[in-house]
Protein backbone atom coordinates (compact mmCIF):
# COMPACT_ATOMS: atom_id res chain seq x y z
CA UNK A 1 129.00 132.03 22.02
CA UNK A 2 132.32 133.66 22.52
CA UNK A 3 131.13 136.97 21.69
CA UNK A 4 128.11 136.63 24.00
CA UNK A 5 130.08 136.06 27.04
CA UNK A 6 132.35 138.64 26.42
CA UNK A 7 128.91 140.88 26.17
CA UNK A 8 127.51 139.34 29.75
CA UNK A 9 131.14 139.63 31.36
CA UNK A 10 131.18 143.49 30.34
CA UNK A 11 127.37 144.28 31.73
CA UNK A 12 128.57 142.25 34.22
CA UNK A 13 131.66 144.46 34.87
CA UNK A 14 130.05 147.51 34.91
CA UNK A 15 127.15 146.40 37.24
CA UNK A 16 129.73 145.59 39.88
CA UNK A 17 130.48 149.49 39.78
CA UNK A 18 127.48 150.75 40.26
CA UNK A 19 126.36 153.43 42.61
CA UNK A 20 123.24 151.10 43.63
CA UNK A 21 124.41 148.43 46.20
CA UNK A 22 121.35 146.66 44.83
CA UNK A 23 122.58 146.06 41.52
CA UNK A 24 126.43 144.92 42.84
CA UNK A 25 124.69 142.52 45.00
CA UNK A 26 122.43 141.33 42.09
CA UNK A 27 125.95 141.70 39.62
CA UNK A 28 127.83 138.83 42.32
CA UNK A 29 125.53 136.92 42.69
CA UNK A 30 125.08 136.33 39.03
CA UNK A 31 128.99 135.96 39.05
CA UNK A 32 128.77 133.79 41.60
CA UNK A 33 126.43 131.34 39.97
CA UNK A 34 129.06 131.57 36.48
CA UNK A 35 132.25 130.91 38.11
CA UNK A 36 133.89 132.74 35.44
CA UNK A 37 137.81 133.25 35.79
CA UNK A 38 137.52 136.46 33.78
CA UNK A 39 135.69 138.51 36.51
CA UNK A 40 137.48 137.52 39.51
CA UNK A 41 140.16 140.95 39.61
CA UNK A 42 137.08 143.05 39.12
CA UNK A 43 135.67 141.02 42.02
CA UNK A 44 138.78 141.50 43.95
CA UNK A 45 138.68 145.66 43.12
CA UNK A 46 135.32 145.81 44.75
CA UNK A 47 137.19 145.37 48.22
CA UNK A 48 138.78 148.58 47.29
CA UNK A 49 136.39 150.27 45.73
CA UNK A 50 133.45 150.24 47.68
CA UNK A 51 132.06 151.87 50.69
CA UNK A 52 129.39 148.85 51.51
CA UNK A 53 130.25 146.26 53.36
CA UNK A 54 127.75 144.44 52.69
CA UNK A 55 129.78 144.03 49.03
CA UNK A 56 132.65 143.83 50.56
CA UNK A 57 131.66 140.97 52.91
CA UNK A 58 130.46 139.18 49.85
CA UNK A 59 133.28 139.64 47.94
CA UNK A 60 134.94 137.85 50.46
CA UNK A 61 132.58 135.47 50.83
CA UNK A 62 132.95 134.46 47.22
CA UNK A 63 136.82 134.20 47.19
CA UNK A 64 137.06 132.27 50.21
CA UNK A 65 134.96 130.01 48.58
CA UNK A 66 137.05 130.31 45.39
CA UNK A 67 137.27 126.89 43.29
CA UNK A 68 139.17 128.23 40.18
CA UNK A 69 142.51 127.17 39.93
CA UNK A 70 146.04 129.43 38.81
CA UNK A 71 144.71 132.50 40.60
CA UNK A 72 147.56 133.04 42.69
CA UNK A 73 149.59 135.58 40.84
CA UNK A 74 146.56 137.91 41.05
CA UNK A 75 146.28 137.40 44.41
CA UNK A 76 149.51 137.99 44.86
CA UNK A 77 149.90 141.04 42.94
CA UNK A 78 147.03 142.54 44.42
CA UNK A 79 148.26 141.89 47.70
CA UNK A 80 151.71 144.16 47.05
CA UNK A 81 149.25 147.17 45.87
CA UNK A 82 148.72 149.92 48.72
CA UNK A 83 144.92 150.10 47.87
CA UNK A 84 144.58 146.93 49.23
CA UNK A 85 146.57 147.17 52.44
CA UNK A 86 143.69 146.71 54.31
CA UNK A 87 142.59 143.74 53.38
CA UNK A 88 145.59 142.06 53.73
CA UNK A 89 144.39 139.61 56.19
CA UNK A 90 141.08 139.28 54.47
CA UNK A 91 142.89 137.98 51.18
CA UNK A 92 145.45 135.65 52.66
CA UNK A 93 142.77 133.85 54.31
CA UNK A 94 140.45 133.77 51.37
CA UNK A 95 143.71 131.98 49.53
CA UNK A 96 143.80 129.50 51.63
CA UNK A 97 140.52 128.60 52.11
CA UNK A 98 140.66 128.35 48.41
CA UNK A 99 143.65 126.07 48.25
CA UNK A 100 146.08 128.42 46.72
CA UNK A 101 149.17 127.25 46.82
CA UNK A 102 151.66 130.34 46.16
CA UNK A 103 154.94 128.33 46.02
CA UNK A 104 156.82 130.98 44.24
CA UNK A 105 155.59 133.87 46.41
CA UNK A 106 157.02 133.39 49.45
CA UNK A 107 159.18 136.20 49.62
CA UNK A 108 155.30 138.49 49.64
CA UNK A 109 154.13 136.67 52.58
CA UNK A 110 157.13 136.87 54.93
CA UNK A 111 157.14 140.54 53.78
CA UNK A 112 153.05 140.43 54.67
CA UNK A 113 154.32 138.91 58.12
CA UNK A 114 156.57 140.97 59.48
CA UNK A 115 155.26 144.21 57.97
CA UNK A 116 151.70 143.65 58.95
CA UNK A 117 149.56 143.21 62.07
CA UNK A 118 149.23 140.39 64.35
CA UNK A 119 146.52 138.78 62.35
CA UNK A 120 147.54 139.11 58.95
CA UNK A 121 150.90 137.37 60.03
CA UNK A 122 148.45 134.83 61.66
CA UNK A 123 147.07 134.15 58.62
CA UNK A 124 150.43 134.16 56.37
CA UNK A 125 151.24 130.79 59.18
CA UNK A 126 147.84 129.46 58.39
CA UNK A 127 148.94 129.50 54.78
CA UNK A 128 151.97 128.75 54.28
CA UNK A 129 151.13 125.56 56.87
CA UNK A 130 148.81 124.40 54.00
CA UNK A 131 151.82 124.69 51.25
CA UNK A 132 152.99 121.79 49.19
CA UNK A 133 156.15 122.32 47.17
CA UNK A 134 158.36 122.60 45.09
CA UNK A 135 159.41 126.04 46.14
CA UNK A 136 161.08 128.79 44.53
CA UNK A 137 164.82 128.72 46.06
CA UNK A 138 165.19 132.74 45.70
CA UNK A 139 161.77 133.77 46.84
CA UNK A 140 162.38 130.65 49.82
CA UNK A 141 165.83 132.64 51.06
CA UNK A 142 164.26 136.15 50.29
CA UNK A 143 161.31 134.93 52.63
CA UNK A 144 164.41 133.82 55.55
CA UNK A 145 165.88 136.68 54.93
CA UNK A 146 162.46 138.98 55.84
CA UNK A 147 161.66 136.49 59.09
CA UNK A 148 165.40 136.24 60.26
CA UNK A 149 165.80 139.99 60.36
CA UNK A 150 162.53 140.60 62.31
CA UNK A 151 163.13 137.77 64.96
CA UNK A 152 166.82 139.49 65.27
CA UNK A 153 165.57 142.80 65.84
CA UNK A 154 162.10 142.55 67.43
CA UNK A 155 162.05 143.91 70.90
CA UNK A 156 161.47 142.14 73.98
CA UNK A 157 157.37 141.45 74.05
CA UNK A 158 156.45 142.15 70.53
CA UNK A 159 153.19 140.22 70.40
CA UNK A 160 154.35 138.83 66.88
CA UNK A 161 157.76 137.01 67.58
CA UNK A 162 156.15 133.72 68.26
CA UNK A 163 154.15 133.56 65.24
CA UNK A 164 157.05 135.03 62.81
CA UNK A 165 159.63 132.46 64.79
CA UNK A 166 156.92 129.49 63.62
CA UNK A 167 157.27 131.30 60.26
CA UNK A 168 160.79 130.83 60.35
CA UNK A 169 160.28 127.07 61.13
CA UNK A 170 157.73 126.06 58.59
CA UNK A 171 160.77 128.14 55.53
CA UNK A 172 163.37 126.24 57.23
CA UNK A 173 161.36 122.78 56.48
CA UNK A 174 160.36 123.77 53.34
CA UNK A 175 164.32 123.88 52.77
CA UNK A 176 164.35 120.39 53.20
CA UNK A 177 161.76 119.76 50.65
């Protein structure tokens, strides 16, 4: 039984790279239908990977709706990678429509915040608004550390000082958690 999955997961695998959008499509939504933890980071590559968006909207699609639980560290790790910079945004949100609850990552979203646009630190807020602790007291005073510098030195007008300063406010309760 163990040997067959393993055989469906690699088909599987190497269906989600093909060069026909037809059989990616036809590869998630067979992946879909499993649920199997073992083929969400190839799931997750396919934002980077391919040109279609119709893939890429239903990769997205599928890890917003993402019910498998412990998948924050590869979220999270994809998240630092440069290949995925664009889809910053996209993956925050799909965590926390998921219910990921990153509590020892914090230090990678303030970093998301103040490094990226308006909307990925929008979503960062949406997250980290949905966090239960316990947090991770180093990655919690990185995270200050990130937010306090930008609110410091942020010019006059910068379109994200609000949402960073509510940033600041939701760490600073956590504190007190």
């Amino acid at each position: 039984m163990i040997e067959e999955k393993k055989g469906t997961n690699n088909t599987l695998k190497t269906e989600l790279f093909s060069s026909d959008e037809k059989v990616v499509l036809a590869a998630l939504a067979k992946i879909s239908e499993d649920g199997s933890r073992d083929m969400v980071a190839p799931v997750i590559e396919l934002l980077a990977h391919s040109d279609s968006d119709d893939v890429k909207n239903e990769v997205l699609r599928q890890l917003s709706e993402l019910k498998i639980g412990d998948m924050e560290d590869l979220f999270v790790d994809k998240l630092q990678l440069e290949e995925f910079a664009p889809y910053q945004q996209q993956l925050v949100a799909c965590m926390w429509s998921s219910g990921m609850n990153p509590t020892d990552d914090l230090h990678v979203f303030s970093k998301l915040a103040v490094e990226g646009d308006y909307m990925t630190a929008l979503e960062v807020l949406t997250l980290l608004e949905n966090m239960e602790g316990p947090f991770d007291n180093e990655s919690l005073i990185d995270a200050f550390h990130d937010v306090s510098e930008y609110i410091e030195e942020a010019p006059e007008g910068d379109h994200k000082l609000d949402l960073v300063k509510s940033i600041y406010e939701i760490l600073h309760a956590f504190q007190e958690i």
